[in-house]
PDB file of N, CA and C in Angstrom:
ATOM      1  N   UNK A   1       0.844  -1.175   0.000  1.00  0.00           N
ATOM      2  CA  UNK A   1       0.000   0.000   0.000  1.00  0.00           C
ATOM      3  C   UNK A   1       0.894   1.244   0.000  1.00  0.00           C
ATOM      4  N   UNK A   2       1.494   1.346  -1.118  1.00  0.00           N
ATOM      5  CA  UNK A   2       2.686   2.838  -1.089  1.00  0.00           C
ATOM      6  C   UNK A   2       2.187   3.668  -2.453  1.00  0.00           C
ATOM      7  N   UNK A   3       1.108   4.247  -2.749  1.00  0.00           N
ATOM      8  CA  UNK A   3       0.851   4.986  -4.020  1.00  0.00           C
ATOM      9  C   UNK A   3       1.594   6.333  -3.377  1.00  0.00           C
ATOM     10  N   UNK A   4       1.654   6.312  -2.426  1.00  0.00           N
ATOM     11  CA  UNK A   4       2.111   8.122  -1.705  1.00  0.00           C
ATOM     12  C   UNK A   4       3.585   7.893  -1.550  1.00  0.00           C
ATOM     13  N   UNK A   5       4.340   6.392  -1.574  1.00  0.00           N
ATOM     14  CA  UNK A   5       5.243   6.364  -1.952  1.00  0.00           C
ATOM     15  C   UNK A   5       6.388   6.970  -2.822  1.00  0.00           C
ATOM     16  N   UNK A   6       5.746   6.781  -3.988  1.00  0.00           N
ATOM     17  CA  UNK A   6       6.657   7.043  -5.392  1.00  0.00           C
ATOM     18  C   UNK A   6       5.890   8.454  -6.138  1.00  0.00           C
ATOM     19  N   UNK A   7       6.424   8.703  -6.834  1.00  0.00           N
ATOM     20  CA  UNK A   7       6.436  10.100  -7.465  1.00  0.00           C
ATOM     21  C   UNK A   7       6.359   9.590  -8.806  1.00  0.00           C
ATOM     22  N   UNK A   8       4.733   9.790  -9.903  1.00  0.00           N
ATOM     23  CA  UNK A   8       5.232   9.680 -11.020  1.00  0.00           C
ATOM     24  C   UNK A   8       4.652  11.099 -12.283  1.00  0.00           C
ATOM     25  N   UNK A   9       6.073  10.051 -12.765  1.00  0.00           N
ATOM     26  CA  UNK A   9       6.019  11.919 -14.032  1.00  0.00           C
ATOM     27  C   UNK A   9       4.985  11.606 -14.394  1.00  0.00           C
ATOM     28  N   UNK A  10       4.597  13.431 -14.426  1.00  0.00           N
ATOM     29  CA  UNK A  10       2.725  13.763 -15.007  1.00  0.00           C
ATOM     30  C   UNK A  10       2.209  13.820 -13.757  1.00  0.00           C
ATOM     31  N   UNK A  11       2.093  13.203 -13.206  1.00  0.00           N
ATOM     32  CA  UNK A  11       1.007  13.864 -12.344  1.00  0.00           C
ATOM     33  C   UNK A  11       1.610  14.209 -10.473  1.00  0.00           C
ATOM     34  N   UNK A  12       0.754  14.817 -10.040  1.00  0.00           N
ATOM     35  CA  UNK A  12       0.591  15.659  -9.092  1.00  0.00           C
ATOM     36  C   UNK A  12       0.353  14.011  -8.121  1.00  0.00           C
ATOM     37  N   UNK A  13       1.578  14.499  -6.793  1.00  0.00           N
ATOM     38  CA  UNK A  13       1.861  13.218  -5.656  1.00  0.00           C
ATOM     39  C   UNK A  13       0.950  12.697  -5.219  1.00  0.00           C
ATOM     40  N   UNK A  14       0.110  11.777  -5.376  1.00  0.00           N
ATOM     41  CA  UNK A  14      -0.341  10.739  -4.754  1.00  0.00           C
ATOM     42  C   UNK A  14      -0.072  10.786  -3.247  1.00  0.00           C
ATOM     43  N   UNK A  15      -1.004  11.313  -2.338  1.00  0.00           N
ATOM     44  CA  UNK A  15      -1.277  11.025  -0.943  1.00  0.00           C
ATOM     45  C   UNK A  15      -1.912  10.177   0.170  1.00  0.00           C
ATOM     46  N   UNK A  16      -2.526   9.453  -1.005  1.00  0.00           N
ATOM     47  CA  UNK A  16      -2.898   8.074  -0.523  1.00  0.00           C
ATOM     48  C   UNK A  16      -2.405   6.884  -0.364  1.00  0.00           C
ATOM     49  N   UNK A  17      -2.460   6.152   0.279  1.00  0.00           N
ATOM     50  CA  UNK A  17      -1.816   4.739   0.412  1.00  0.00           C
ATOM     51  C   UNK A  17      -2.307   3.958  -0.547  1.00  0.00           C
ATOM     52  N   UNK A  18      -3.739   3.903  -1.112  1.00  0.00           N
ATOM     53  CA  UNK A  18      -3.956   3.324  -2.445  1.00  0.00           C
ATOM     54  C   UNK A  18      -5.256   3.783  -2.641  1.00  0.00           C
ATOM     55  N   UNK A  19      -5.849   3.818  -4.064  1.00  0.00           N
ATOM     56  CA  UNK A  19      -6.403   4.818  -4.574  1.00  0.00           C
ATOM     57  C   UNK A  19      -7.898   3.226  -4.952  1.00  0.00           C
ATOM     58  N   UNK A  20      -9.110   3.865  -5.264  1.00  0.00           N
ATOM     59  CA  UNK A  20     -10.146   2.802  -5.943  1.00  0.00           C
ATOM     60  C   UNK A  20      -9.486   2.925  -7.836  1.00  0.00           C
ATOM     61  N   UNK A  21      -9.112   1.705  -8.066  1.00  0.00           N
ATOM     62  CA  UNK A  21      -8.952   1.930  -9.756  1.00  0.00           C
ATOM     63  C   UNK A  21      -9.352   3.142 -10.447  1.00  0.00           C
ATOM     64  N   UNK A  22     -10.423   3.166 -10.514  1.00  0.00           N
ATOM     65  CA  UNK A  22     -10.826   4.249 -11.734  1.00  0.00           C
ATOM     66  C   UNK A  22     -10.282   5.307 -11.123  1.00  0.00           C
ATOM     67  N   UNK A  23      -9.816   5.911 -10.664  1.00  0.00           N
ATOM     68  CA  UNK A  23      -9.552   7.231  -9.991  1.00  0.00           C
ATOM     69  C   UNK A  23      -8.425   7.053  -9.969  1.00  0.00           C
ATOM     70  N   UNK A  24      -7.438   6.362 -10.164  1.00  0.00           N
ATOM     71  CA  UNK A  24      -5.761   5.946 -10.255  1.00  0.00           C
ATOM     72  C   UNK A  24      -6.183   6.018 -11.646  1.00  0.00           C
ATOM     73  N   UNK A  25      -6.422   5.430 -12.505  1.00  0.00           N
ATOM     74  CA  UNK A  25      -6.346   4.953 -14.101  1.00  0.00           C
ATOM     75  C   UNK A  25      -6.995   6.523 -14.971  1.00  0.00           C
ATOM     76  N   UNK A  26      -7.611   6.792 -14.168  1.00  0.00           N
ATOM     77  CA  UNK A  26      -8.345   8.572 -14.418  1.00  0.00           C
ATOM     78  C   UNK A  26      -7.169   9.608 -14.658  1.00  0.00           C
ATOM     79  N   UNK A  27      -6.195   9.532 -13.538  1.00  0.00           N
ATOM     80  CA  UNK A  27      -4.704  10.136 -13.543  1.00  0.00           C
ATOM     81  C   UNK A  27      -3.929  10.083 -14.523  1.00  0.00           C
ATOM     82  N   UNK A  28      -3.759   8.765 -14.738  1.00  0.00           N
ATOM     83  CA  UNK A  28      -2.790   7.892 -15.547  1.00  0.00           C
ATOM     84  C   UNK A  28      -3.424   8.850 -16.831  1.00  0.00           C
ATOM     85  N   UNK A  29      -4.832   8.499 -17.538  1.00  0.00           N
ATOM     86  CA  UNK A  29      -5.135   8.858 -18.699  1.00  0.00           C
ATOM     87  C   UNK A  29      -5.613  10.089 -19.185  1.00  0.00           C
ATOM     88  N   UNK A  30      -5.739  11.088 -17.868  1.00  0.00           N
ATOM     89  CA  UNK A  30      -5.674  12.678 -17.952  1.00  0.00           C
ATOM     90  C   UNK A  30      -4.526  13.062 -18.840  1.00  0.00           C
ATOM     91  N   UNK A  31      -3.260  12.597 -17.951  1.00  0.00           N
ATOM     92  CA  UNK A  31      -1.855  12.736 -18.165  1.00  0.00           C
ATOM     93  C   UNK A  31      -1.220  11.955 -19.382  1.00  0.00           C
ATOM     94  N   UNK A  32      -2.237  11.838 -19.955  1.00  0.00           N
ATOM     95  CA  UNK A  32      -1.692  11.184 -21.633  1.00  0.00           C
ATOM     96  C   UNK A  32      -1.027   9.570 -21.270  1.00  0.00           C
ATOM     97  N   UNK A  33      -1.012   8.402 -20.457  1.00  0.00           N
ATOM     98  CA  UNK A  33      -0.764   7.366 -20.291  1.00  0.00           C
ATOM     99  C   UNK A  33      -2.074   6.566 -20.984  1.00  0.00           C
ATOM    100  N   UNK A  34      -1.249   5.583 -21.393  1.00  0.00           N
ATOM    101  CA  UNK A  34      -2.278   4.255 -22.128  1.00  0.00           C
ATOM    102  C   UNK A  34      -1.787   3.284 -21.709  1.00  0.00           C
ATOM    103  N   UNK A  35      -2.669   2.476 -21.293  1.00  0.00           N
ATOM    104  CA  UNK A  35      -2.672   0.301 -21.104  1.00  0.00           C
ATOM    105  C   UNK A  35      -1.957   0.203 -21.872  1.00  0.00           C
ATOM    106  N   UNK A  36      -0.707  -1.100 -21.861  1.00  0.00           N
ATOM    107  CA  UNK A  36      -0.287  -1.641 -22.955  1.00  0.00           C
ATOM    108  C   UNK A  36      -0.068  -2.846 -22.549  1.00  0.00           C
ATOM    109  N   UNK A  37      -0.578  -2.951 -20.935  1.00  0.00           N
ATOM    110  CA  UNK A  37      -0.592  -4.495 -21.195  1.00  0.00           C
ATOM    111  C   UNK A  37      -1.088  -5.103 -19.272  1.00  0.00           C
ATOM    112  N   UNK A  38      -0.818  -6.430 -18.828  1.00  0.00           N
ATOM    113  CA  UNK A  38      -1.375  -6.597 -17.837  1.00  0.00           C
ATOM    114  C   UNK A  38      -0.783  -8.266 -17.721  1.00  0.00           C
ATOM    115  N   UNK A  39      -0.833  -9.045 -16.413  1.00  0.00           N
ATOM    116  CA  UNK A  39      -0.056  -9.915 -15.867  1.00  0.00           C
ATOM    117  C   UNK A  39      -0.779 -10.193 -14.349  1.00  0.00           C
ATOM    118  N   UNK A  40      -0.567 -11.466 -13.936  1.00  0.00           N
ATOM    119  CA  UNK A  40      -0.541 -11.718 -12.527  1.00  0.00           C
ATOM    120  C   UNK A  40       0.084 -11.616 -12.355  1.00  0.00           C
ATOM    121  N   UNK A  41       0.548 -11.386 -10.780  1.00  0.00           N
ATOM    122  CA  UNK A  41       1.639 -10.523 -10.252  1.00  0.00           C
ATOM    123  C   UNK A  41       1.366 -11.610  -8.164  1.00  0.00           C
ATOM    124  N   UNK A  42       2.381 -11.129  -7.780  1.00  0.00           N
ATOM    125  CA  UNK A  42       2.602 -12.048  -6.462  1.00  0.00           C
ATOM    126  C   UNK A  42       1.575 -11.961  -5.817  1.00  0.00           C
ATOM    127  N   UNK A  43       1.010 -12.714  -4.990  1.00  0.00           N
ATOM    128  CA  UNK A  43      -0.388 -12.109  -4.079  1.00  0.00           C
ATOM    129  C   UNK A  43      -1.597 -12.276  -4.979  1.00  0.00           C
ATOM    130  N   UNK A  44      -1.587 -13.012  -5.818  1.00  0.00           N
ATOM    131  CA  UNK A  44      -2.478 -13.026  -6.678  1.00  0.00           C
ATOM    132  C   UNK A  44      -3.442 -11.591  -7.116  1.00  0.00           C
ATOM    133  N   UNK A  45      -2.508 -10.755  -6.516  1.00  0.00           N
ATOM    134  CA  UNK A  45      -2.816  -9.714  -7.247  1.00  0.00           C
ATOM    135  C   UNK A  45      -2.236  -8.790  -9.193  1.00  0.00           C
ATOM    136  N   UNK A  46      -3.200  -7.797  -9.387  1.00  0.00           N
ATOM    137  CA  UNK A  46      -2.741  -7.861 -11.077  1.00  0.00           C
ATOM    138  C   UNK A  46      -1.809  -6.577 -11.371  1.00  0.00           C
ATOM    139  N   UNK A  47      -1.014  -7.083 -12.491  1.00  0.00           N
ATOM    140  CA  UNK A  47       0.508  -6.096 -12.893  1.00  0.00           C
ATOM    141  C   UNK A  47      -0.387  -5.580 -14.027  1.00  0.00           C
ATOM    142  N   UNK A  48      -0.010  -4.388 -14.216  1.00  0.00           N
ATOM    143  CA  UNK A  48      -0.162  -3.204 -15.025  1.00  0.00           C
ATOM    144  C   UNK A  48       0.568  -2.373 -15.919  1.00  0.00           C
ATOM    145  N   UNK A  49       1.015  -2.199 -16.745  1.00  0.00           N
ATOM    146  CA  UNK A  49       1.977  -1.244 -17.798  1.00  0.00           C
ATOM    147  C   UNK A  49       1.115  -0.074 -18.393  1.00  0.00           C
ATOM    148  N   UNK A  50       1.802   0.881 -18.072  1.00  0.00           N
ATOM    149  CA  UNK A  50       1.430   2.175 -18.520  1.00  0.00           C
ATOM    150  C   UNK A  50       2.445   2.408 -19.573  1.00  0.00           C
ATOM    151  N   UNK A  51       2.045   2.908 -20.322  1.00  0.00           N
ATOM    152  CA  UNK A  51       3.422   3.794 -21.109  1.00  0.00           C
ATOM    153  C   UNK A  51       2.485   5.537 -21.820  1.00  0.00           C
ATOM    154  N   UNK A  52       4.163   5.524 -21.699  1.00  0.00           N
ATOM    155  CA  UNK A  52       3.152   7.473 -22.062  1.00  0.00           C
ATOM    156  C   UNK A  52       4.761   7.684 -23.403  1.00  0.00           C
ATOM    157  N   UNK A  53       4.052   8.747 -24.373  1.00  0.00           N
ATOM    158  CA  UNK A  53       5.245   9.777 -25.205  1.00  0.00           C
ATOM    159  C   UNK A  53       6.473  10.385 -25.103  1.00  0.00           C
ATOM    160  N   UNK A  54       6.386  10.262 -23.645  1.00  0.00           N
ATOM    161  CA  UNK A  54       7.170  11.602 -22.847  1.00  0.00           C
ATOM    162  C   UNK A  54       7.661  10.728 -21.827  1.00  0.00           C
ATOM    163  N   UNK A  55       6.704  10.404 -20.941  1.00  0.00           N
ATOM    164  CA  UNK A  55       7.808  10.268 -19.511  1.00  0.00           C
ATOM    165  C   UNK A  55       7.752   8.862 -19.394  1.00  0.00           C
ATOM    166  N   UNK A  56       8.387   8.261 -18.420  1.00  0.00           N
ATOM    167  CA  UNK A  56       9.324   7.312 -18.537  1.00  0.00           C
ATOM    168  C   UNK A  56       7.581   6.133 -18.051  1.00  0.00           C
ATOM    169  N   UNK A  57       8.037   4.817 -18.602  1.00  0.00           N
ATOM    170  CA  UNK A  57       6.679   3.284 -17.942  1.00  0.00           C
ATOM    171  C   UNK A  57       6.337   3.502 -16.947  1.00  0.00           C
ATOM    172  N   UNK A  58       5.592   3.161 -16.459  1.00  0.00           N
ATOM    173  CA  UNK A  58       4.448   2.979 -15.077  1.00  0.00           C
ATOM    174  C   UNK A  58       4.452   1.542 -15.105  1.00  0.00           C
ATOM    175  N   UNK A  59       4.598   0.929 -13.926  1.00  0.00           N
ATOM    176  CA  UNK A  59       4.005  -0.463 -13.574  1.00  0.00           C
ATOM    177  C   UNK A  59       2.847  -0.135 -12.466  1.00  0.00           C
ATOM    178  N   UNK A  60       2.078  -0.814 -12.371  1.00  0.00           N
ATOM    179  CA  UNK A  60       1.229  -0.851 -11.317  1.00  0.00           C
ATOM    180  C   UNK A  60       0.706  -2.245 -11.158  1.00  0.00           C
ATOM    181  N   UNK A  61       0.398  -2.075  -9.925  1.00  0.00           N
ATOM    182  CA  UNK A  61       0.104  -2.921  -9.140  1.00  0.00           C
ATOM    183  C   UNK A  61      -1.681  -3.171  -8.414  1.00  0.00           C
ATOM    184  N   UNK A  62      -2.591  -4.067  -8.711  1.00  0.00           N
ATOM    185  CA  UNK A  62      -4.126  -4.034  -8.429  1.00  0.00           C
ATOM    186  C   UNK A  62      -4.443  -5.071  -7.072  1.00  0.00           C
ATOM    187  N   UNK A  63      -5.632  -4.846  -6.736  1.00  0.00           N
ATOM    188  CA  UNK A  63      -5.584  -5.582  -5.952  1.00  0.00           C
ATOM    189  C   UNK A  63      -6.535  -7.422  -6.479  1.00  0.00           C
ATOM    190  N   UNK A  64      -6.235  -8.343  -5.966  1.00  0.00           N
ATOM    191  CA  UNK A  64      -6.237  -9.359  -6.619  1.00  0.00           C
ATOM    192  C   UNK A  64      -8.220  -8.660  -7.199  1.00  0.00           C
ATOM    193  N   UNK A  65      -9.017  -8.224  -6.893  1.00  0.00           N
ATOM    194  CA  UNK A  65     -10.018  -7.970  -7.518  1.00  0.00           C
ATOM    195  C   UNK A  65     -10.198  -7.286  -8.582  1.00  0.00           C
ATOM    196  N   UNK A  66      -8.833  -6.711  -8.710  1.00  0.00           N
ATOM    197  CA  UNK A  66      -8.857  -5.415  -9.477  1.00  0.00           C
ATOM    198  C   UNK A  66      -9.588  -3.956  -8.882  1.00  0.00           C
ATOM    199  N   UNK A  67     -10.191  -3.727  -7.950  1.00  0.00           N
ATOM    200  CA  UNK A  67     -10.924  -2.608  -7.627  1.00  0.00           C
ATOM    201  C   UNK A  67      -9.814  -1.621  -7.165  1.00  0.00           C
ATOM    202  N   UNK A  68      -8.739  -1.783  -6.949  1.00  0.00           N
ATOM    203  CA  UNK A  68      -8.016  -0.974  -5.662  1.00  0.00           C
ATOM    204  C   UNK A  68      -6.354  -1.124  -6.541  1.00  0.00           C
ATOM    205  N   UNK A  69      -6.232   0.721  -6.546  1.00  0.00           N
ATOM    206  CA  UNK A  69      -4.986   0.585  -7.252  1.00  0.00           C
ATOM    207  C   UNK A  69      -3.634   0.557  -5.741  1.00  0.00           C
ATOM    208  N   UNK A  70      -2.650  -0.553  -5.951  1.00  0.00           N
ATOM    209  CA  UNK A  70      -2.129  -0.393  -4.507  1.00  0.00           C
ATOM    210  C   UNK A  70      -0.537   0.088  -4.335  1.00  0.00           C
ATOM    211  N   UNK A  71       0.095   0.330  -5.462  1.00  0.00           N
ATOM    212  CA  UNK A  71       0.872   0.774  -5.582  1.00  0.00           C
ATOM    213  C   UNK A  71       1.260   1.173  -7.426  1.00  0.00           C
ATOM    214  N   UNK A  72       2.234   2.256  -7.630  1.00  0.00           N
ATOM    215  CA  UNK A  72       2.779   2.426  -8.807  1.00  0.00           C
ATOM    216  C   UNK A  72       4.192   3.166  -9.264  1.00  0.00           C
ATOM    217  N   UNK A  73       4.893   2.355  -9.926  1.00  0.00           N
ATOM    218  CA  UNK A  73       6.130   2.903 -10.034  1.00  0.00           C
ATOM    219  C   UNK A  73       7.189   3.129 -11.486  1.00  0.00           C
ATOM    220  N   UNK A  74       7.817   3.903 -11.421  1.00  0.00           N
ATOM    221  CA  UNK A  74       8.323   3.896 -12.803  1.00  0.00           C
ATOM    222  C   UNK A  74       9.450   2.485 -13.095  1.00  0.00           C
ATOM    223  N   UNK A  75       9.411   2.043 -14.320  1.00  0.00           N
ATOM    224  CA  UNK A  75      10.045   1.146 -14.781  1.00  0.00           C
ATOM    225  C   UNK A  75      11.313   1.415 -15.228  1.00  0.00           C
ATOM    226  N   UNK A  76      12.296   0.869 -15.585  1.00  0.00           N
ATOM    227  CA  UNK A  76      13.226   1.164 -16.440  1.00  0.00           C
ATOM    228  C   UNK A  76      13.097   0.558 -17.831  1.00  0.00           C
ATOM    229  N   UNK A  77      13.265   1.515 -18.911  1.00  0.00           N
ATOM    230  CA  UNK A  77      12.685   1.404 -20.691  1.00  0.00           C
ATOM    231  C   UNK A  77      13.397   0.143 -20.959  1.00  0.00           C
TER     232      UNK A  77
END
């Protein structure tokens, strides 16, 4: 639960510990980010790829329901 963790380019810090999906993915796609893809991930929770024009991948992290975004961080290209 660290979205207030990490800092990502485009948007304005995340102060929450984790956000409901649409309202994380709302951010993401204000700020010009698109899906490019998706994975199970440890915890039987689900992996996420953002990619944007400009600033550097997004991974994220769901909760195994998908409702609850619980963390997100930049990747290396």
């Amino acid at each position: 639960m660290t979205l207030d963790k990490h800092k990502l380019d485009g948007i304005a810090q995340i102060t929450a510990k984790t956000l409901p999906t649409t309202e994380f993915e709302n951010l993401l796609l204000a700020a010009g980010y698109e899906q490019v893809g998706s994975a199970p991930a440890k915890g039987n929770r689900i992996k996420v790829w953002w990619t944007h024009p400009q600033y550097r991948q997004i991974e994220a992290i769901y909760s195994p329901d998908g409702n609850t975004a619980i963390t997100a961080y930049h990747v290396a290209d």
